[in-house]
C-alpha atoms as a PDB file:
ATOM      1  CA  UNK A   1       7.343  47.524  38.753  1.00  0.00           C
ATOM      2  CA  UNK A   2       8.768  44.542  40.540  1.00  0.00           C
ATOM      3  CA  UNK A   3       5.363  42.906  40.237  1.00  0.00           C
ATOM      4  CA  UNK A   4       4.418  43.918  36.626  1.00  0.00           C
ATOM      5  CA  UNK A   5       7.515  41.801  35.730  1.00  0.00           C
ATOM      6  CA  UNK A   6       6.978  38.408  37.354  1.00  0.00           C
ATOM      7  CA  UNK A   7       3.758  38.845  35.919  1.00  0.00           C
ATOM      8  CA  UNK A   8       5.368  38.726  31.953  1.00  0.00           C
ATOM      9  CA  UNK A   9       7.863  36.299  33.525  1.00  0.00           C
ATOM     10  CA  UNK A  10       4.987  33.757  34.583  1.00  0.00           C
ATOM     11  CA  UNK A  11       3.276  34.332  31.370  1.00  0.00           C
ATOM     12  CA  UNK A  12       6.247  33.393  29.419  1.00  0.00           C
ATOM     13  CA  UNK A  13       6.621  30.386  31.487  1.00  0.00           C
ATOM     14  CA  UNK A  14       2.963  29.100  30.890  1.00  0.00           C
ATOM     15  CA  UNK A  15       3.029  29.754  27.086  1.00  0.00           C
ATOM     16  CA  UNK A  16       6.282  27.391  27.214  1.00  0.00           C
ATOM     17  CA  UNK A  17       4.433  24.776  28.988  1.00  0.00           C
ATOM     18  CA  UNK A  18       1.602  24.688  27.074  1.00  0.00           C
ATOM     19  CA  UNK A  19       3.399  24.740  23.819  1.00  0.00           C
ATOM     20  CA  UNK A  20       6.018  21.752  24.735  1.00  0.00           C
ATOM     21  CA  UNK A  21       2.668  19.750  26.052  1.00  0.00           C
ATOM     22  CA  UNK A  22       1.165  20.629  22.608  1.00  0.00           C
ATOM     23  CA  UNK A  23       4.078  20.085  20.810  1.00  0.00           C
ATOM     24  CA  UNK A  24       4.555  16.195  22.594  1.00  0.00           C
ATOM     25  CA  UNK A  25       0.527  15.672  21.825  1.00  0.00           C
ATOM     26  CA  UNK A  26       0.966  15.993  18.528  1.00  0.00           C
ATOM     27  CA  UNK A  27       3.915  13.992  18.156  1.00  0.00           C
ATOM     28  CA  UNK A  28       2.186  10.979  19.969  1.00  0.00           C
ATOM     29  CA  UNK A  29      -1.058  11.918  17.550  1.00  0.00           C
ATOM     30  CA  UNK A  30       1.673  10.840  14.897  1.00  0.00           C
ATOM     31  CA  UNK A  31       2.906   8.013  15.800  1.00  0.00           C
ATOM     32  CA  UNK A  32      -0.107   6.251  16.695  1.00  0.00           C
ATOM     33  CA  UNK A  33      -1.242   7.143  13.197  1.00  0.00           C
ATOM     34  CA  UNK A  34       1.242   5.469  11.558  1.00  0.00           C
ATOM     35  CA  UNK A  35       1.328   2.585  13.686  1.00  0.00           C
ATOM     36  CA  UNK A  36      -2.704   2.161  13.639  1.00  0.00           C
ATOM     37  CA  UNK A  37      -3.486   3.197  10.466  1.00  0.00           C
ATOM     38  CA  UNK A  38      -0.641   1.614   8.254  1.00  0.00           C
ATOM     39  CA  UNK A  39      -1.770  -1.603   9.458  1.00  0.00           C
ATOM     40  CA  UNK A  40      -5.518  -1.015   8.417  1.00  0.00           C
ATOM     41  CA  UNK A  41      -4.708  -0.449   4.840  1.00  0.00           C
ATOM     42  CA  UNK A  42      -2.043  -3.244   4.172  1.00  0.00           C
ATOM     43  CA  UNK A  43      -5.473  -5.939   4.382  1.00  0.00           C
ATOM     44  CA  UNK A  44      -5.869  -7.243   0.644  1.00  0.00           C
ATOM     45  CA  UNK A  45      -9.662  -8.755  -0.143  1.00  0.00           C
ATOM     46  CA  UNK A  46     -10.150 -11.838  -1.498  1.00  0.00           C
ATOM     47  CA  UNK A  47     -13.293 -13.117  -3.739  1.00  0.00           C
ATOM     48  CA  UNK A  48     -13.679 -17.145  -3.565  1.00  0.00           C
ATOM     49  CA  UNK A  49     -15.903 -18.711  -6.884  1.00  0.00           C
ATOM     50  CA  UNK A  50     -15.978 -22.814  -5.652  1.00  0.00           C
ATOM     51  CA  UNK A  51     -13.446 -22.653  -3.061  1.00  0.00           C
ATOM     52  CA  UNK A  52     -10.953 -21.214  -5.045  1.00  0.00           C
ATOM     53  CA  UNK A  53      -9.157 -17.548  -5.066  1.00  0.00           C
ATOM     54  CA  UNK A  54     -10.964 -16.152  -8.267  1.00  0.00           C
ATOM     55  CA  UNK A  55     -10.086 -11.873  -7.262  1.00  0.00           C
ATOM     56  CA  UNK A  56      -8.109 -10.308  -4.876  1.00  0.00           C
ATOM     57  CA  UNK A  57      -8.578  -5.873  -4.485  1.00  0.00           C
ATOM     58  CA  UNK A  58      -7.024  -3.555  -1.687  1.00  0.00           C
ATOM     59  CA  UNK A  59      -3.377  -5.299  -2.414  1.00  0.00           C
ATOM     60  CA  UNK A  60      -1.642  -1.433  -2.564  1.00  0.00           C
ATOM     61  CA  UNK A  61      -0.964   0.834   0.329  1.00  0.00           C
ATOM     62  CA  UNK A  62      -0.024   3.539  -1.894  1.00  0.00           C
ATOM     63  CA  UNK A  63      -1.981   6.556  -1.382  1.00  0.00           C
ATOM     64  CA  UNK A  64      -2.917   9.496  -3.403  1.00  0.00           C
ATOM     65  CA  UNK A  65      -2.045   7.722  -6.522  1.00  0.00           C
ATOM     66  CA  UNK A  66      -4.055   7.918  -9.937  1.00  0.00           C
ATOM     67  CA  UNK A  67      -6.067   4.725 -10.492  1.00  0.00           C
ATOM     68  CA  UNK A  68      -6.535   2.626 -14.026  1.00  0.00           C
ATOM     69  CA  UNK A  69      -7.554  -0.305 -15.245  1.00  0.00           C
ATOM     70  CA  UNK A  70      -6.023  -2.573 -17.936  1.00  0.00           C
ATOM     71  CA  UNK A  71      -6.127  -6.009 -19.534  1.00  0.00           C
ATOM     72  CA  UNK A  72      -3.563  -7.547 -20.833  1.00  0.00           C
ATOM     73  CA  UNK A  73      -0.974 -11.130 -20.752  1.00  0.00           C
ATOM     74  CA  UNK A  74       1.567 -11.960 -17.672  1.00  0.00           C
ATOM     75  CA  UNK A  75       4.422 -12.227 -20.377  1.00  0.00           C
ATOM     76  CA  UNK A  76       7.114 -11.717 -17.434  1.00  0.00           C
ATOM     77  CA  UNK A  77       7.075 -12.239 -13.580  1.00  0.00           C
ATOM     78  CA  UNK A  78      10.124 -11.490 -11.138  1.00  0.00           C
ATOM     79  CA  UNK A  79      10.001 -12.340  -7.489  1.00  0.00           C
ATOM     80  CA  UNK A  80      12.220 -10.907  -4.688  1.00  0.00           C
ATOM     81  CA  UNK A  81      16.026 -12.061  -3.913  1.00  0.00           C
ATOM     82  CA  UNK A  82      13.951 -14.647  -1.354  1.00  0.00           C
ATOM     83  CA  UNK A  83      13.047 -16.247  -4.564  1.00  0.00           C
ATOM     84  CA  UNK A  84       9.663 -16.346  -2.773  1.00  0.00           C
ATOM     85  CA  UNK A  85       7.377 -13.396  -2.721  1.00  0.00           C
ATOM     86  CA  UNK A  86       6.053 -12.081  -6.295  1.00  0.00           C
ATOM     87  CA  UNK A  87       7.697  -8.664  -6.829  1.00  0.00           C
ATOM     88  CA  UNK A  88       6.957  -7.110 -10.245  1.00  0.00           C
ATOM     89  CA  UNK A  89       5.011  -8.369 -13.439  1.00  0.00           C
ATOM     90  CA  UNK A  90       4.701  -7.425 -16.920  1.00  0.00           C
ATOM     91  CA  UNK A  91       1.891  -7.147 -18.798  1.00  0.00           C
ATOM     92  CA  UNK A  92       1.169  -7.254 -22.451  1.00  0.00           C
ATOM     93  CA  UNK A  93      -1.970  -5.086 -23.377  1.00  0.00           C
ATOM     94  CA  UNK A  94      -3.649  -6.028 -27.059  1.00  0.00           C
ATOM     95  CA  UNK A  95      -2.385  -2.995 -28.497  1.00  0.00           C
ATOM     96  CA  UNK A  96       1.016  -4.822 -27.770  1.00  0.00           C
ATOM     97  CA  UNK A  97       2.395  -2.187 -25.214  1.00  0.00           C
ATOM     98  CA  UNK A  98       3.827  -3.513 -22.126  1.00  0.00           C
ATOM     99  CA  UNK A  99       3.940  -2.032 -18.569  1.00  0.00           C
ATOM    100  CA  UNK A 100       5.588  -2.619 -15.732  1.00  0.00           C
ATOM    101  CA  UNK A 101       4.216  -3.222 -12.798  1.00  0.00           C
ATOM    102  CA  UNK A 102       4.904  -3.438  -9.532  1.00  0.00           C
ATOM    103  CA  UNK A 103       3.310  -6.270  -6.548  1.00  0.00           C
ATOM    104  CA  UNK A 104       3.882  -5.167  -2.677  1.00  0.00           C
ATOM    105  CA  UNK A 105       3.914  -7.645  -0.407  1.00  0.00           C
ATOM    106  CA  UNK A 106       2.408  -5.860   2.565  1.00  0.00           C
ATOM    107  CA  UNK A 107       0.582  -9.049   2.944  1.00  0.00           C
ATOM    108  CA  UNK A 108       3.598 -10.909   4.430  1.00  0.00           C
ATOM    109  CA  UNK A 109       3.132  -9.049   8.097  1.00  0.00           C
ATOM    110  CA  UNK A 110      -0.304 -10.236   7.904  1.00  0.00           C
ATOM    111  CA  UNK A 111      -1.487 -13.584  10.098  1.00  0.00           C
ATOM    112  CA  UNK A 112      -0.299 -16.618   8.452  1.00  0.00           C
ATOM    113  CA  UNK A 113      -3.327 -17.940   6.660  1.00  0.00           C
ATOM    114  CA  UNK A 114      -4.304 -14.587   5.061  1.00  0.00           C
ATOM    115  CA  UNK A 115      -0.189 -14.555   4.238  1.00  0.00           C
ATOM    116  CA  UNK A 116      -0.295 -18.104   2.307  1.00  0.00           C
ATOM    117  CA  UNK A 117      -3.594 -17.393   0.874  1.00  0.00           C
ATOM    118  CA  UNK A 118      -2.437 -13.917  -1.053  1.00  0.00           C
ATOM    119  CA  UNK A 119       0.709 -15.484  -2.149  1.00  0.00           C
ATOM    120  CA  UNK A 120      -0.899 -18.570  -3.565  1.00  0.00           C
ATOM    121  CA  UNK A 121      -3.342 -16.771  -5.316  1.00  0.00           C
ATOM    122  CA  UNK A 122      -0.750 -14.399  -6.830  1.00  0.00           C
ATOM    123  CA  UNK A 123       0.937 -16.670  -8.258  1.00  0.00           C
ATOM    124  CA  UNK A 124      -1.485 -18.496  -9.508  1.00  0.00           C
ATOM    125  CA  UNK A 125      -3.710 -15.587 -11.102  1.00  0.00           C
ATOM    126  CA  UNK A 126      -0.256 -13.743 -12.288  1.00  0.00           C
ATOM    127  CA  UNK A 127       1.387 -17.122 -14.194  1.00  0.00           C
ATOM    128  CA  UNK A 128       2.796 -16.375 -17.442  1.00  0.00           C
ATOM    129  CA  UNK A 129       0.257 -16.731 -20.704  1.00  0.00           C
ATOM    130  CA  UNK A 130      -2.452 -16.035 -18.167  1.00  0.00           C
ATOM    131  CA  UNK A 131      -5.025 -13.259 -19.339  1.00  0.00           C
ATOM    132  CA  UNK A 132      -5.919 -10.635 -16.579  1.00  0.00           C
ATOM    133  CA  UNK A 133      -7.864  -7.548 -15.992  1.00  0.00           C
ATOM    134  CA  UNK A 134      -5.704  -5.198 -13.526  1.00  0.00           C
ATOM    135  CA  UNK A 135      -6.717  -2.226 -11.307  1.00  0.00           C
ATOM    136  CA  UNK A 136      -3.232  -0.522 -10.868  1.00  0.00           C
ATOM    137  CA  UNK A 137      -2.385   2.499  -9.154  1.00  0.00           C
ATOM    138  CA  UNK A 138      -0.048   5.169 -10.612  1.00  0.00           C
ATOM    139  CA  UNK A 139       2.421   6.841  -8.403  1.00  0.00           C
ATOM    140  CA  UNK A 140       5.384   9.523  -9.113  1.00  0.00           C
ATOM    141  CA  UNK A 141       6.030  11.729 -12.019  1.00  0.00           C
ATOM    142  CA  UNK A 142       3.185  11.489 -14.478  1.00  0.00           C
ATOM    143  CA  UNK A 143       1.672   8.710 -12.275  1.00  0.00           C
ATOM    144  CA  UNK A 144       4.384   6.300 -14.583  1.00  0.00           C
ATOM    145  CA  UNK A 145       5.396   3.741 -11.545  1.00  0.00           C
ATOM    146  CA  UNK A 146       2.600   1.461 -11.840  1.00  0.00           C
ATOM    147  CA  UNK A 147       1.549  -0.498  -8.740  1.00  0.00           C
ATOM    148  CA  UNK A 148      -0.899  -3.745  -8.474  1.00  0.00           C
ATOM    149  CA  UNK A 149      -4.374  -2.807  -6.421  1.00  0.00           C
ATOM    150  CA  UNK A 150      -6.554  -5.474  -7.967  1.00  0.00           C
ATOM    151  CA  UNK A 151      -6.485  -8.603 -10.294  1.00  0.00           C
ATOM    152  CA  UNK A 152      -8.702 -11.169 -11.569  1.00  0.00           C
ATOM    153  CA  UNK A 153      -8.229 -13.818 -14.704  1.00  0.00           C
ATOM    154  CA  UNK A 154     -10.208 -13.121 -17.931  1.00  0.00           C
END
């Protein structure tokens, strides 16, 4: 009997091992996820027309969120406490209804150039009285927090 119980004792002990070594690879599978991955999606796309910043697309990490287009007027534009980085706009749609919507600014971890060139061109495509065509992403409850993924003027 002596024997028949190390036996179940060693078994236990190799299940344990191979869980906790299971358990630790998919922990590391994690993080380099996040790490690897979050950076691959933050990378807006720019289209140039003459030299000049004419679209941008990929601006919105969110994922799993409903996509729409609209067109519409900047009739509003807020930028963070910085007083630097474009936060939010709102947009007036012909119908007259306005939305909301908000401008991440994933690009700011980015290399400098690519940094200076998305913020220029926001702020430049998203001035007030401009006319734009969006490609917004809707997030939450009833997909109602709007998000910017693409813009060009009209």
């Amino acid at each position: 009997m002596p024997s028949q119980t190390s036996g179940i004792a060693g078994d236990r002990i190799l299940r344990s091992v191979v869980a906790d070594a299971f358990a630790t690879a998919l922990i590391v599978l994690a993080i380099l996820l996040l790490v690897l991955g979050g950076a691959a999606l933050a990378r807006p796309k720019l289209t140039y027309a003459a030299g000049k910043v004419v679209g941008m697309s990929n601006l919105s990490t969110d994922e799993g969120c409903l996509p729409a287009t609209m067109t519409g007027r900047v009739v509003k534009r807020e930028f963070g406490r910085d007083g630097l980085y474009l936060q939010s706009v709102v947009v007036e749609e012909k119908s007259g209804q306005r939305s909301f919507i908000n401008v991440e600014d994933g690009y700011r971890n980015l290399d400098a150039a690519t940094n200076g060139a998305v913020k220029h061109a926001l702020e430049t495509i998203l001035t007030a009285g401009r006319k734009v065509s969006l490609r917004v992403l809707g997030c939450g409850a009833a997909a109602r927090q709007l998000t910017l993924d693409a813009v060009r003027p009209i």
